[in-house]
N, C-alpha and C. Protein backbone atom coordinates (compact mmCIF):
# COMPACT_ATOMS: atom_id res chain seq x y z
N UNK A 1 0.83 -1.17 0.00
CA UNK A 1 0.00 0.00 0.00
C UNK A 1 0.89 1.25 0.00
N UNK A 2 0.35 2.56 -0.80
CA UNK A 2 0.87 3.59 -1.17
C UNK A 2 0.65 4.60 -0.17
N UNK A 3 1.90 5.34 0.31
CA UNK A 3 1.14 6.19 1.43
C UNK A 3 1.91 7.56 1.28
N UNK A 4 1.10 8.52 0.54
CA UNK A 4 1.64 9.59 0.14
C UNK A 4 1.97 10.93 1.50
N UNK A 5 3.15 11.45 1.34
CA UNK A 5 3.16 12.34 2.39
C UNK A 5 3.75 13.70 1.62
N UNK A 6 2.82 14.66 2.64
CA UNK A 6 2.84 15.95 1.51
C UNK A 6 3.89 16.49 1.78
N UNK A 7 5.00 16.32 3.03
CA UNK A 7 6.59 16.85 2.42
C UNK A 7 7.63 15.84 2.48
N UNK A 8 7.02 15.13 1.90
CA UNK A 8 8.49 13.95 1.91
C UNK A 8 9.49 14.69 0.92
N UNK A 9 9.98 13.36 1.24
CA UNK A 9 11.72 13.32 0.36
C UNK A 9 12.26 12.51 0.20
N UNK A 10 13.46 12.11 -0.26
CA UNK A 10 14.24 10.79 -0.66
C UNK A 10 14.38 10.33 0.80
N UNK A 11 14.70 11.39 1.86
CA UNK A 11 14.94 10.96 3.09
C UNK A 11 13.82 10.66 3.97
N UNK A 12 12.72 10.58 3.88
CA UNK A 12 11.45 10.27 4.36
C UNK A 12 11.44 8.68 4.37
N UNK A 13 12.09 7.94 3.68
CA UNK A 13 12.04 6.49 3.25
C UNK A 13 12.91 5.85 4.44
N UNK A 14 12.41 5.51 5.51
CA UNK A 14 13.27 4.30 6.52
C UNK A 14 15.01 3.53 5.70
N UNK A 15 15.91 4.75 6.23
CA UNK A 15 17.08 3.88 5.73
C UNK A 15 17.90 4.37 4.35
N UNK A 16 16.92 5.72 4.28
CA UNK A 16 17.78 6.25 2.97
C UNK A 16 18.58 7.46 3.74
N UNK A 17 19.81 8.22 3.46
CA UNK A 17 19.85 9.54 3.57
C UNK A 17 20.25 9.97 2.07
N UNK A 18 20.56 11.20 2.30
CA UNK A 18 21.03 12.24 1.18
C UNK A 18 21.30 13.23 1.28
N UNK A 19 22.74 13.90 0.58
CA UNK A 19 23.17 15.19 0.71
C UNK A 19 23.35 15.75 -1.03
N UNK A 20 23.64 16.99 -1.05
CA UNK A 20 24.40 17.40 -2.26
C UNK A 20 25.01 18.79 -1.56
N UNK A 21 25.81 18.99 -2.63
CA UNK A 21 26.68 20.19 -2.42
C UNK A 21 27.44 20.51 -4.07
N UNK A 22 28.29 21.73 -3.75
CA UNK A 22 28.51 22.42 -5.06
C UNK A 22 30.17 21.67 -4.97
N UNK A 23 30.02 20.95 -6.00
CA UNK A 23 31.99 20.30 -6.63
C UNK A 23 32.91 21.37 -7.40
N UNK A 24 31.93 22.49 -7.91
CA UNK A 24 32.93 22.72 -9.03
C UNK A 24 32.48 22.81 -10.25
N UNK A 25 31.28 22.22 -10.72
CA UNK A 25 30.83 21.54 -12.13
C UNK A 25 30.45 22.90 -12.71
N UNK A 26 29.71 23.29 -11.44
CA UNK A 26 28.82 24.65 -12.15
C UNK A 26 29.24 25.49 -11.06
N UNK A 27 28.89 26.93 -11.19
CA UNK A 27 29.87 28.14 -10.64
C UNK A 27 29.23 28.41 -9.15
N UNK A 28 27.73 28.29 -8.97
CA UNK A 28 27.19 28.35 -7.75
C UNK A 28 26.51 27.44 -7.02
N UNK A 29 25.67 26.78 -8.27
CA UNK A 29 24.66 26.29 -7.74
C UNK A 29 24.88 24.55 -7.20
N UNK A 30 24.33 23.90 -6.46
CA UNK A 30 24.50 22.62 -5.96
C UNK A 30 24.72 21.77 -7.06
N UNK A 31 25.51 21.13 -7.41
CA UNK A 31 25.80 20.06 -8.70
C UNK A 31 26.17 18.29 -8.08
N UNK A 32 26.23 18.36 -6.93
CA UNK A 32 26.63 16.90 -6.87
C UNK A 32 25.60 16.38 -5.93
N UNK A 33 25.32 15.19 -5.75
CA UNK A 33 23.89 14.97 -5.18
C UNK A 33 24.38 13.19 -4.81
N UNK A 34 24.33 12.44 -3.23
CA UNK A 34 24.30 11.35 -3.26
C UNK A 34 23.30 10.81 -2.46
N UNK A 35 22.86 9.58 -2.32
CA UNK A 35 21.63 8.92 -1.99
C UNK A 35 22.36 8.16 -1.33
N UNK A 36 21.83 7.60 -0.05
CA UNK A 36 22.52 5.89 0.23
C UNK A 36 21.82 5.11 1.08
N UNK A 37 21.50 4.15 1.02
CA UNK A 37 20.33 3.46 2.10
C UNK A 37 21.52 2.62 2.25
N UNK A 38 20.91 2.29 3.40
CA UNK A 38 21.40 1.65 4.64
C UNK A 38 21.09 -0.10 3.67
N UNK A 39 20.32 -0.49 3.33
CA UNK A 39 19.98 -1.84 3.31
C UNK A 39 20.35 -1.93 1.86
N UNK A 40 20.84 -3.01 1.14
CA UNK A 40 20.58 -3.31 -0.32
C UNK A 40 19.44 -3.28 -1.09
N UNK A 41 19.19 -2.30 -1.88
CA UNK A 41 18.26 -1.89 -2.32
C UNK A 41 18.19 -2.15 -4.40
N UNK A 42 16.64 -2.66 -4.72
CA UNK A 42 16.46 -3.16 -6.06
C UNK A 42 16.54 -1.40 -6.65
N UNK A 43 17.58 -1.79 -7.80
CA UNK A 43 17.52 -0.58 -8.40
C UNK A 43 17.09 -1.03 -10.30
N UNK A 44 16.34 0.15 -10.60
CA UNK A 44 15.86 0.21 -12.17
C UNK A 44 16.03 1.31 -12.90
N UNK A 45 15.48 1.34 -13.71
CA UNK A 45 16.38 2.88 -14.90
C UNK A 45 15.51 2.33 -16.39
N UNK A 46 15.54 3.80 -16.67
CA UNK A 46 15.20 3.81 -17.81
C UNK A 46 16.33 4.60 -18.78
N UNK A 47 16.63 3.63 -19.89
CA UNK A 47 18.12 4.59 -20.21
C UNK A 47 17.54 4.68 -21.79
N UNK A 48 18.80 5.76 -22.26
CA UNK A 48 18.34 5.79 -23.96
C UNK A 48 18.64 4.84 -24.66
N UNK A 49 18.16 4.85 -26.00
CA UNK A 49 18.09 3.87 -26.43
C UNK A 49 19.18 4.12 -28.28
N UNK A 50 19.84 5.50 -27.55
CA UNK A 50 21.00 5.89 -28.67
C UNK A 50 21.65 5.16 -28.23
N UNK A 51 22.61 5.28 -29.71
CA UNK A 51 23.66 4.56 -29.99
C UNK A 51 24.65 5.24 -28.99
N UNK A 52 24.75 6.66 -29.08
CA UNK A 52 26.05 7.23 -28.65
C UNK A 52 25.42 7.30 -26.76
N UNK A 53 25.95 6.71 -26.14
CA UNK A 53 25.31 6.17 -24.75
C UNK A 53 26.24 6.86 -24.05
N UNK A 54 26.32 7.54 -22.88
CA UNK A 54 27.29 7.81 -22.19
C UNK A 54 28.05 7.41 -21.23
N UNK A 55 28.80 7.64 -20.76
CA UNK A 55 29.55 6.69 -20.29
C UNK A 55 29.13 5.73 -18.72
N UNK A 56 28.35 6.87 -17.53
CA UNK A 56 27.31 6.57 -16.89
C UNK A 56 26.48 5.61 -17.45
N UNK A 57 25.78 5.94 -18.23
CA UNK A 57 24.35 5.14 -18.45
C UNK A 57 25.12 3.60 -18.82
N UNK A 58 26.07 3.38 -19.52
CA UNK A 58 26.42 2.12 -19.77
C UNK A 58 27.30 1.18 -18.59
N UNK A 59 27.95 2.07 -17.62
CA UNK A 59 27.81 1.74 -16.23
C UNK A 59 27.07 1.28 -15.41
N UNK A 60 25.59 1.95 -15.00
CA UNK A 60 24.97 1.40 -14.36
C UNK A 60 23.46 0.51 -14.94
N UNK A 61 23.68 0.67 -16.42
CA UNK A 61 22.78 -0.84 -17.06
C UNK A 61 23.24 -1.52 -16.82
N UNK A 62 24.79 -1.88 -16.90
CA UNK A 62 25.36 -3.20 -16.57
C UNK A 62 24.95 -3.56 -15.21
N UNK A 63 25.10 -2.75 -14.21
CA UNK A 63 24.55 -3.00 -12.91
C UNK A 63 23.25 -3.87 -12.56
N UNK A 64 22.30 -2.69 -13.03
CA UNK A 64 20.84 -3.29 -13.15
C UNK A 64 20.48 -4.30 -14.39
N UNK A 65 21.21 -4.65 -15.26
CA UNK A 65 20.64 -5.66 -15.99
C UNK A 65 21.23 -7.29 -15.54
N UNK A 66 22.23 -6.84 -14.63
CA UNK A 66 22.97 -7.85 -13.88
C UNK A 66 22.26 -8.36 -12.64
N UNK A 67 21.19 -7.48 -12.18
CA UNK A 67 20.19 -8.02 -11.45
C UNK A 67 20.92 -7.23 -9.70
N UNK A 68 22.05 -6.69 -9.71
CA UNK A 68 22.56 -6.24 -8.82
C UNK A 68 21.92 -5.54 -7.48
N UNK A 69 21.35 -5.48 -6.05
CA UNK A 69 21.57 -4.53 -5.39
C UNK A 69 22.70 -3.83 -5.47
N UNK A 70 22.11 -2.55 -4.96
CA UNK A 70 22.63 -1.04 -5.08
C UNK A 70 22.00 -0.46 -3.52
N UNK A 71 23.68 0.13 -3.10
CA UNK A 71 23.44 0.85 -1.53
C UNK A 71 23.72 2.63 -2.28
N UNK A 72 23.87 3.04 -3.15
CA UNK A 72 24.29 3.86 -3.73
C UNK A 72 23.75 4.81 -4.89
N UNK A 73 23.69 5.85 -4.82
CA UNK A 73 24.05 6.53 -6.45
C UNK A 73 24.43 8.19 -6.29
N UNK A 74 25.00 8.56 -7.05
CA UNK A 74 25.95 9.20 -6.84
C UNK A 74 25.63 10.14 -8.48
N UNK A 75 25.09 11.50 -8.22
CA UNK A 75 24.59 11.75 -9.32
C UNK A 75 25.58 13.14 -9.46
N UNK A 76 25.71 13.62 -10.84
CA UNK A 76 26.33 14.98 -10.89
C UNK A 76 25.45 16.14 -11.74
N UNK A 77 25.35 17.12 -11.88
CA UNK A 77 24.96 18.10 -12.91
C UNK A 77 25.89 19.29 -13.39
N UNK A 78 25.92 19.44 -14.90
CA UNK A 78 26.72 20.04 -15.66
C UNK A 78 28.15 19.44 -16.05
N UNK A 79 28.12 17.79 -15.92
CA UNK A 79 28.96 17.48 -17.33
C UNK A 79 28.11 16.17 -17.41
N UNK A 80 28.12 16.01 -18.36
CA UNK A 80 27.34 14.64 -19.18
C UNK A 80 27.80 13.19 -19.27
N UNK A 81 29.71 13.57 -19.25
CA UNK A 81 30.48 12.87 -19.74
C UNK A 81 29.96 11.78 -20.63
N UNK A 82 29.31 12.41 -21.44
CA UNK A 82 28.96 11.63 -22.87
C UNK A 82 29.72 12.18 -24.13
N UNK A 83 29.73 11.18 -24.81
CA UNK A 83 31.02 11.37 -25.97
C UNK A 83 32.60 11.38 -25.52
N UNK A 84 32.82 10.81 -24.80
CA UNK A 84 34.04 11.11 -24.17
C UNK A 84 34.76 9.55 -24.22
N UNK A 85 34.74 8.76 -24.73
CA UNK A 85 34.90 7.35 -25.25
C UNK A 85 35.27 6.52 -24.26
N UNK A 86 36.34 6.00 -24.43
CA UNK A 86 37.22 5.27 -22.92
C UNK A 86 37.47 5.77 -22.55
N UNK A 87 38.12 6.74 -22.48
CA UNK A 87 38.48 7.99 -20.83
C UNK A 87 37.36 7.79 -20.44
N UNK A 88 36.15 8.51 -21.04
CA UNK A 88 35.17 9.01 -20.06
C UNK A 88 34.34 7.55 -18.99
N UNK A 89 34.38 6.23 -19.65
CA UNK A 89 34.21 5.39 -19.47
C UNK A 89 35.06 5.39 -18.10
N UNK A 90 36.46 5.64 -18.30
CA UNK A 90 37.60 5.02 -16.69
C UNK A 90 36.88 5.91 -16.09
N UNK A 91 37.01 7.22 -16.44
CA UNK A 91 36.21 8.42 -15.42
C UNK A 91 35.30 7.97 -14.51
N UNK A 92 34.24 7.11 -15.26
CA UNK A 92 32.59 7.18 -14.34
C UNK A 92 33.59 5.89 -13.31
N UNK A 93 33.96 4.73 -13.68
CA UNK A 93 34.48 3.63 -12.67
C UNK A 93 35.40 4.23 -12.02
N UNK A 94 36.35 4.80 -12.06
CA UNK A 94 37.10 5.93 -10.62
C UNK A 94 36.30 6.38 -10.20
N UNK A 95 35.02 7.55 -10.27
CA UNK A 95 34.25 7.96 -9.31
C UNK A 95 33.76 6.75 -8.79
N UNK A 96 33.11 5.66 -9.37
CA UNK A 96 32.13 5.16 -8.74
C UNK A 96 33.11 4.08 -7.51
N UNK A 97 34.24 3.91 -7.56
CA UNK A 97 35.48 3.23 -7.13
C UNK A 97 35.54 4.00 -5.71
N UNK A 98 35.73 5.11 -5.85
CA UNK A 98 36.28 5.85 -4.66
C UNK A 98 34.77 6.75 -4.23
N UNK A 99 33.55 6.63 -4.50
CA UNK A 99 32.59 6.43 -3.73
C UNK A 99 32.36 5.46 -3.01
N UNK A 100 32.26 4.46 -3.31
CA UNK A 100 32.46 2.93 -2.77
C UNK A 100 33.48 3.06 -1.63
N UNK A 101 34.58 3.31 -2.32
CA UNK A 101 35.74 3.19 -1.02
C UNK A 101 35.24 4.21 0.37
N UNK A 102 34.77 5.01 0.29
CA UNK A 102 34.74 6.09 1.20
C UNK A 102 33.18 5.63 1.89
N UNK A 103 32.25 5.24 1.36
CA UNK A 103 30.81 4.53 1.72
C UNK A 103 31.41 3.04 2.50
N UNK A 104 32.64 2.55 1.91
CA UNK A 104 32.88 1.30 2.81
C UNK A 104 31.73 0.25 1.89
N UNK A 105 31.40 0.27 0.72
CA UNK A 105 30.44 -0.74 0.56
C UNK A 105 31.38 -1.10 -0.96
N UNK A 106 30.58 -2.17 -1.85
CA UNK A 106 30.94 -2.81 -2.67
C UNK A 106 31.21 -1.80 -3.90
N UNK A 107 32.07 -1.96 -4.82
CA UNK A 107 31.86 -0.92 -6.24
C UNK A 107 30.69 -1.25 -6.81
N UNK A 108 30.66 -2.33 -7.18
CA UNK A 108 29.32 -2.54 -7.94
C UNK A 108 27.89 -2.61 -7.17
N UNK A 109 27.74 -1.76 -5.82
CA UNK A 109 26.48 -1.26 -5.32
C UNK A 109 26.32 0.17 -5.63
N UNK A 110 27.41 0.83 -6.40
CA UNK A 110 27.49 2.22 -6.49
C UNK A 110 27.08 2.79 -8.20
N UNK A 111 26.10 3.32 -8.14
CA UNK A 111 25.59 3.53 -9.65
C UNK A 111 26.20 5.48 -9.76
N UNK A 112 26.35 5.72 -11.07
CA UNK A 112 26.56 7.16 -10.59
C UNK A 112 25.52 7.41 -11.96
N UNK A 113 25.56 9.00 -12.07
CA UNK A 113 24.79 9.36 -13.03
C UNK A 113 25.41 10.54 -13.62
N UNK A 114 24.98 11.33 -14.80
CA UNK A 114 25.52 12.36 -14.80
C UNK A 114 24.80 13.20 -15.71
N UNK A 115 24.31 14.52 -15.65
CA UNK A 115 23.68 15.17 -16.75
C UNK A 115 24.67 16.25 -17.30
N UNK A 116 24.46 17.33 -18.11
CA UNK A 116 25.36 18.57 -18.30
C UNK A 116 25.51 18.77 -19.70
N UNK A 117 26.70 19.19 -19.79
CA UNK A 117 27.58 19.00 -21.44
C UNK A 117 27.97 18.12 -21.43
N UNK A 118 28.07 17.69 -22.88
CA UNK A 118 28.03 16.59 -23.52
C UNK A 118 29.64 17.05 -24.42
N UNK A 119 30.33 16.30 -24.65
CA UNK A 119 31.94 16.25 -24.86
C UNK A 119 33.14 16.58 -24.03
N UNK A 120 32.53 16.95 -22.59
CA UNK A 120 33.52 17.21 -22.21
C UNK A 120 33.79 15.80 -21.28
N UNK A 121 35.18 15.71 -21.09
CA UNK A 121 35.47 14.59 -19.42
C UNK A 121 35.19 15.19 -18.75
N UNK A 122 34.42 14.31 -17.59
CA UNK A 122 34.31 14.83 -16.02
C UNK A 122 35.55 15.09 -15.52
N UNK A 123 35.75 15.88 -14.50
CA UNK A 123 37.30 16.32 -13.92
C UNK A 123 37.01 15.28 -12.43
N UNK A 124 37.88 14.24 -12.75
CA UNK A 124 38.32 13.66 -11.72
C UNK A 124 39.33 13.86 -10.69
C-alpha cells in the first residue's frame, strides 16, 4: 500500500539519507547529489536507447541488468560525460570506485549518473 506524504523526500524512506553540495561543475549552484540506504536496495532505470550512450548510463545498465543490489548513487549536474569514449568510461568507474571506497560498501552497489555537457570529461 501507497502512502503519500505531503513533504516527503528521498529521506522520508526508513534507511535512505542524502546530501548534495557544489563540486565545481557549475559556478554556484548545488551540482553533486548522493543517496545511500542503509539496506541493499532493487535498483531500475530507464536509459536511452541511442547509440552514442554515455559513459554513466552504460555503467549502471550493466549494474541493473545484472540483477545487482545497489546501496548507492551518486549523481552529478553540468557534465554529461557523454562522448568522451574510454576515458570518459575510466572516469565514471574511478568515481564510482572511490565512492564505494569512502561509503565502505561494494563498487558494484554504487551507480553514478551524470547530466550537463556533452563532450567534455568529467574532472576527476
Amino acid at each position: 500500500m501507497w502512502e503519500y506524504l505531503d513533504n516527503g523526500s528521498v529521506t522520508s524512506v526508513k534507511g535512505f539519507q542524502a546530501a548534495g553540495l557544489n563540486c565545481g561543475l557549475k559556478k554556484v549552484k548545488k551540482d553533486l547529489a548522493l543517496i545511500v540506504s542503509t539496506y541493499p536496495a532493487t535498483a531500475a532505470g530507464t536509459f536511452t536507447l541511442n547509440k552514442a550512450q554515455a559513459a554513466p548510463v552504460i555503467l549502471c545498465k550493466r549494474i541493473i541488468d545484472e540483477g545487482k543490489k545497489v546501496k548507492a548513487i551518486l549523481i552529478n549536474s553540468g557534465n554529461a560525460n557523454a562522448c568522451t569514449g574510454v576515458n570518459g568510461f575510466n572516469d565514471a568507474v574511478e568515481v564510482q570506485k572511490y565512492c564505494a571506497d569512502k561509503l565502505n560498501i561494494a563498487q558494484n552497489e554504487v551507480l553514478v549518473s551524470s547530466t550537463g555537457v556533452i563532450g567534455e570529461r568529467l574532472k576527476v
